[in-house]
Protein backbone atom coordinates (compact mmCIF):
# COMPACT_ATOMS: atom_id res chain seq x y z
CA UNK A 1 59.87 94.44 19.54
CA UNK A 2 62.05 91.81 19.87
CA UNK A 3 65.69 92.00 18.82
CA UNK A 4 65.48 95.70 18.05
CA UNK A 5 67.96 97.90 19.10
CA UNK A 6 66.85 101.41 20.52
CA UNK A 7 69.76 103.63 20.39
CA UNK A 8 69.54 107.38 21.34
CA UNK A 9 70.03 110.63 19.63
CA UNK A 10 72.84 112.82 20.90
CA UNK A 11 73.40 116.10 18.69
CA UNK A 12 76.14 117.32 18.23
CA UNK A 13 77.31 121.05 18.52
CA UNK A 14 80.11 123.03 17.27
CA UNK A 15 80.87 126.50 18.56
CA UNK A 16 83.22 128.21 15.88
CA UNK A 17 85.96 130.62 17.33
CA UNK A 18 88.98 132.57 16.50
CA UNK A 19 92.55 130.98 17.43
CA UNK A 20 93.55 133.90 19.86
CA UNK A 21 93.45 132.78 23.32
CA UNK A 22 91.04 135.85 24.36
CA UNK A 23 88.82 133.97 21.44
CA UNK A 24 89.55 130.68 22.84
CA UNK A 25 89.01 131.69 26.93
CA UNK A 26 85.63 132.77 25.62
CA UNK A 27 84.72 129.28 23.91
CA UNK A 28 85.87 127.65 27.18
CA UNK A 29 83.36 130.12 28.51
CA UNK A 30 80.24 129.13 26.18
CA UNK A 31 81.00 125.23 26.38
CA UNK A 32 81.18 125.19 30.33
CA UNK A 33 77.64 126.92 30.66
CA UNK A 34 76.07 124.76 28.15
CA UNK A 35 77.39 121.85 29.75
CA UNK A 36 76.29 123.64 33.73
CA UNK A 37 72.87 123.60 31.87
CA UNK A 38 72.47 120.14 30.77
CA UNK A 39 72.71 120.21 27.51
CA UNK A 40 72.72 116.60 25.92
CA UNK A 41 75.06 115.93 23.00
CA UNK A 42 78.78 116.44 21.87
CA UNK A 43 80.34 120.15 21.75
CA UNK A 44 83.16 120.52 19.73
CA UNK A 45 85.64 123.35 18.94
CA UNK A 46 86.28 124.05 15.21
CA UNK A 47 88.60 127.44 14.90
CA UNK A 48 88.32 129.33 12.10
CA UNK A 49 90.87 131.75 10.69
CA UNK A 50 89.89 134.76 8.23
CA UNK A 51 91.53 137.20 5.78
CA UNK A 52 92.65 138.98 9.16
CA UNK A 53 94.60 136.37 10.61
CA UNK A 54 96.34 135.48 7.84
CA UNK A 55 97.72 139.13 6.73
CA UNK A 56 98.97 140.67 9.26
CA UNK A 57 100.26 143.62 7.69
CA UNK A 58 97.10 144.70 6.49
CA UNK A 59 95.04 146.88 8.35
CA UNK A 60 91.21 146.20 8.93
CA UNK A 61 89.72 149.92 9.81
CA UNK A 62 89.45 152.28 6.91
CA UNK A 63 90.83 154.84 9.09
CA UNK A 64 94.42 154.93 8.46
């Protein structure tokens, strides 16, 4: 196989979260023991915001 190029796969992984830094302590959390365990790829952080985070003055329970 002359002149070809092997190159290896490395998935890639996202782990969604919140914004709040509770939310964000906890992805820290997740990534570090994914990493402790070996796991081969890229881990990225995408944060996602809902309805919630956006309107504040609303509240979520139905109990009011």
């Amino acid at each position: 196989m002359a002149g070809l190029s092997m190159s290896v796969f490395r998935p890639r992984l996202v782990l969604g979260t919140r914004g709040s830094e509770l939310a964000l302590a906890q992805e820290r959390m997740v990534h570090g023991a994914l990493e402790a365990k070996g796991l081969l790829g890229e881990i990225g952080t995408e944060i996602i915001a809902t309805t919630g985070d956006k309107r504040l003055d609303l509240r979520l329970g139905v109990d009011n």
